[in-house]
C-alpha atoms as a PDB file:
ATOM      1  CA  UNK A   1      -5.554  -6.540  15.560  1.00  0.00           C
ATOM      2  CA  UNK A   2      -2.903  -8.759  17.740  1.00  0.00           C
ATOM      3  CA  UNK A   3       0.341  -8.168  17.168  1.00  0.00           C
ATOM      4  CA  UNK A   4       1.557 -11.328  15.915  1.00  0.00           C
ATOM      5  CA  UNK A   5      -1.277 -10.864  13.399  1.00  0.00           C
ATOM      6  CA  UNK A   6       0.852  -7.085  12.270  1.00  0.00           C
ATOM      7  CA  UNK A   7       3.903  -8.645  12.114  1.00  0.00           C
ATOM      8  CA  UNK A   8       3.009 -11.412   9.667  1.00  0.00           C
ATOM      9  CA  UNK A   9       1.579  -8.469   7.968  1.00  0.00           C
ATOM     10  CA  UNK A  10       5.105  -5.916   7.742  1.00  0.00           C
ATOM     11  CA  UNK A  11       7.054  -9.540   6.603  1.00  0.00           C
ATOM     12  CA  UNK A  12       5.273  -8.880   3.210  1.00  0.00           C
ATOM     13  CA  UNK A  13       7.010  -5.837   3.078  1.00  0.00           C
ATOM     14  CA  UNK A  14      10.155  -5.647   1.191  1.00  0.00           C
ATOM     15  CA  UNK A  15      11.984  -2.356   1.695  1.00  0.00           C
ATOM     16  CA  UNK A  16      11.478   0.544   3.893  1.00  0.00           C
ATOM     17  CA  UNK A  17       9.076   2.365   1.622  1.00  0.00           C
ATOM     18  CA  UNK A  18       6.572  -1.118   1.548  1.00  0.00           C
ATOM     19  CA  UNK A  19       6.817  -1.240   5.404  1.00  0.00           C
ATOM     20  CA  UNK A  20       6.179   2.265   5.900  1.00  0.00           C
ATOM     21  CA  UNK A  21       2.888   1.762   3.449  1.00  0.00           C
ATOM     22  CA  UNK A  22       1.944  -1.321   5.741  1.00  0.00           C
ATOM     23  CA  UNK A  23       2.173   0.483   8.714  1.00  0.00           C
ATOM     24  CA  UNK A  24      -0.070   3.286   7.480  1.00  0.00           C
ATOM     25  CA  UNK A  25      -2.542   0.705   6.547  1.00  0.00           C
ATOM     26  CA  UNK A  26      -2.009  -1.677  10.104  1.00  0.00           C
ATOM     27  CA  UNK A  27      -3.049   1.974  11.886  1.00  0.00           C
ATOM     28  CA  UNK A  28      -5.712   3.159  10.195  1.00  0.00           C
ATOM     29  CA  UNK A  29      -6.909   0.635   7.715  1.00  0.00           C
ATOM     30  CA  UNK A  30      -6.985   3.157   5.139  1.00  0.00           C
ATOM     31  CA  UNK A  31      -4.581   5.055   2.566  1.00  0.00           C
ATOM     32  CA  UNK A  32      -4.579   7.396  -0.338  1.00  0.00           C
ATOM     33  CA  UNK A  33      -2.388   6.471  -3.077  1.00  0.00           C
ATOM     34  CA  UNK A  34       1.428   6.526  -2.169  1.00  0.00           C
ATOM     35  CA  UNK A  35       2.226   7.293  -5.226  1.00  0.00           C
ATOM     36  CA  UNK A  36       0.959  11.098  -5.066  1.00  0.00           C
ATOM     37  CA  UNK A  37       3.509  11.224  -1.949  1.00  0.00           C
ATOM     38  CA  UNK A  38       6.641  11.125  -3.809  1.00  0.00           C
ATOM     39  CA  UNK A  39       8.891  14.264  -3.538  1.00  0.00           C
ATOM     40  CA  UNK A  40      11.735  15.291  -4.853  1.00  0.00           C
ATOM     41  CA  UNK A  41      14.113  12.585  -7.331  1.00  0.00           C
ATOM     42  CA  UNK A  42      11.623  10.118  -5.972  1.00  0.00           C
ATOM     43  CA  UNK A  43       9.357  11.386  -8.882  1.00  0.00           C
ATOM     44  CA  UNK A  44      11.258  10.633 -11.323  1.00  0.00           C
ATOM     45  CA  UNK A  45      11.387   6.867 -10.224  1.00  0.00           C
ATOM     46  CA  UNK A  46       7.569   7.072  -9.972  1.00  0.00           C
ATOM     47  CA  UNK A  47       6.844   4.178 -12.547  1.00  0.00           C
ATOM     48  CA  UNK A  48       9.130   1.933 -10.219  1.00  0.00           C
ATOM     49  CA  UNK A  49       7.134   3.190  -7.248  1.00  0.00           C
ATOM     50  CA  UNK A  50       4.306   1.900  -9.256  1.00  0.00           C
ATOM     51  CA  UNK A  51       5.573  -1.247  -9.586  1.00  0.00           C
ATOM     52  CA  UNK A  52       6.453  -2.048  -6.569  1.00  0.00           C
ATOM     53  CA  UNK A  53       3.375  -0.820  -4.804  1.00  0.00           C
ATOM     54  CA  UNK A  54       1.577  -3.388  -7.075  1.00  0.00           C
ATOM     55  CA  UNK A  55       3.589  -6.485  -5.907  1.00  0.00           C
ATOM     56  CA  UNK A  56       2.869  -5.482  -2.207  1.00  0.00           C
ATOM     57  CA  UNK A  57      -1.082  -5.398  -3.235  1.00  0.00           C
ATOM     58  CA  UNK A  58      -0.212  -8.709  -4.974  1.00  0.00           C
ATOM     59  CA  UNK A  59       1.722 -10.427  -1.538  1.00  0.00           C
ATOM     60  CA  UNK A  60      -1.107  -8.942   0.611  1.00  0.00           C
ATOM     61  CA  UNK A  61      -3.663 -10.838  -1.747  1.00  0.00           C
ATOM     62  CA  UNK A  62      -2.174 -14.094  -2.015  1.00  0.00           C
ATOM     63  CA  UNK A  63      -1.601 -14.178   1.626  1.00  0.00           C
ATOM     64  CA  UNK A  64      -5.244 -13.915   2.253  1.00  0.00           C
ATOM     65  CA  UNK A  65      -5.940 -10.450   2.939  1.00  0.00           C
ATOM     66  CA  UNK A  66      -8.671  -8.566   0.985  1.00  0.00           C
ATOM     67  CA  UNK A  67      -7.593  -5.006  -0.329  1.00  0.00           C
ATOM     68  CA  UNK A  68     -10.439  -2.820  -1.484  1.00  0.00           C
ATOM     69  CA  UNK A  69      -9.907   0.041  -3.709  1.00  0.00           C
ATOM     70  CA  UNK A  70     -11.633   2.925  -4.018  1.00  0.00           C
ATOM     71  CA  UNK A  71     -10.942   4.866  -7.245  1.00  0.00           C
ATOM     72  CA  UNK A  72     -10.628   8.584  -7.046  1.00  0.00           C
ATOM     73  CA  UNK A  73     -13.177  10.952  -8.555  1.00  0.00           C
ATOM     74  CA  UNK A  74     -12.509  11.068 -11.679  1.00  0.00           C
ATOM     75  CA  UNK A  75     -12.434   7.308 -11.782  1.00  0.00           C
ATOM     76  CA  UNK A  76      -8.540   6.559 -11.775  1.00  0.00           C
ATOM     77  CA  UNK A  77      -5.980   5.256  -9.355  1.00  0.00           C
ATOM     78  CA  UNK A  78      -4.177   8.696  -9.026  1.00  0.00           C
ATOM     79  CA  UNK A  79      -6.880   9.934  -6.210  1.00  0.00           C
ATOM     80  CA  UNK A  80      -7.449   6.223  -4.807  1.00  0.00           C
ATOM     81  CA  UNK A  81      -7.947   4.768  -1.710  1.00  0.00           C
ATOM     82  CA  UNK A  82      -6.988   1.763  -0.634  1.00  0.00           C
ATOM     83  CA  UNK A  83      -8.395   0.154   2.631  1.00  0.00           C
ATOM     84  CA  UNK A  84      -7.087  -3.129   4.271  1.00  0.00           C
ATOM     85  CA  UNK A  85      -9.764  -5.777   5.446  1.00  0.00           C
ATOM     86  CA  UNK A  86      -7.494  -8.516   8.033  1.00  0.00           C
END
């Protein structure tokens, strides 16, 4: 992946939490929920978490690239994985 091609991707972030979630997925292409990550007060804020990881999915979409989710095992989002396909 070029690196004008990363950057467009980390200007769909909005906050330091989004980029840090982009930058996961720029290195490896691959990423468990971010959600299950959150420590501390963090958790308490977990359905704003929630919503915010769901507009980056949304920016990544509309901007053309194709995010393919793979629920957990017991068929929910909480042990997902999400993999980025530029």
């Amino acid at each position: 992946m070029s690196q004008a091609l990363k950057t467009q991707i980390l200007k769909l972030a909005k906050g330091s939490w989004q980029q840090s979630i982009l930058r996961n997925l720029i290195s490896n292409h691959i990423i468990t929920n971010p959600i299950r990550e959150l420590r501390g007060n963090a958790r308490k804020y977990q359905g704003r978490y929630q919503a915010s990881f769901n507009s980056l999915l949304s920016r990544l979409r509309k901007a053309g690239y194709t995010i393919t989710i793979q629920l957990g095992p017991l068929g929910g989002q909480w042990g997902a994985i999400y993999t980025l396909t530029v």
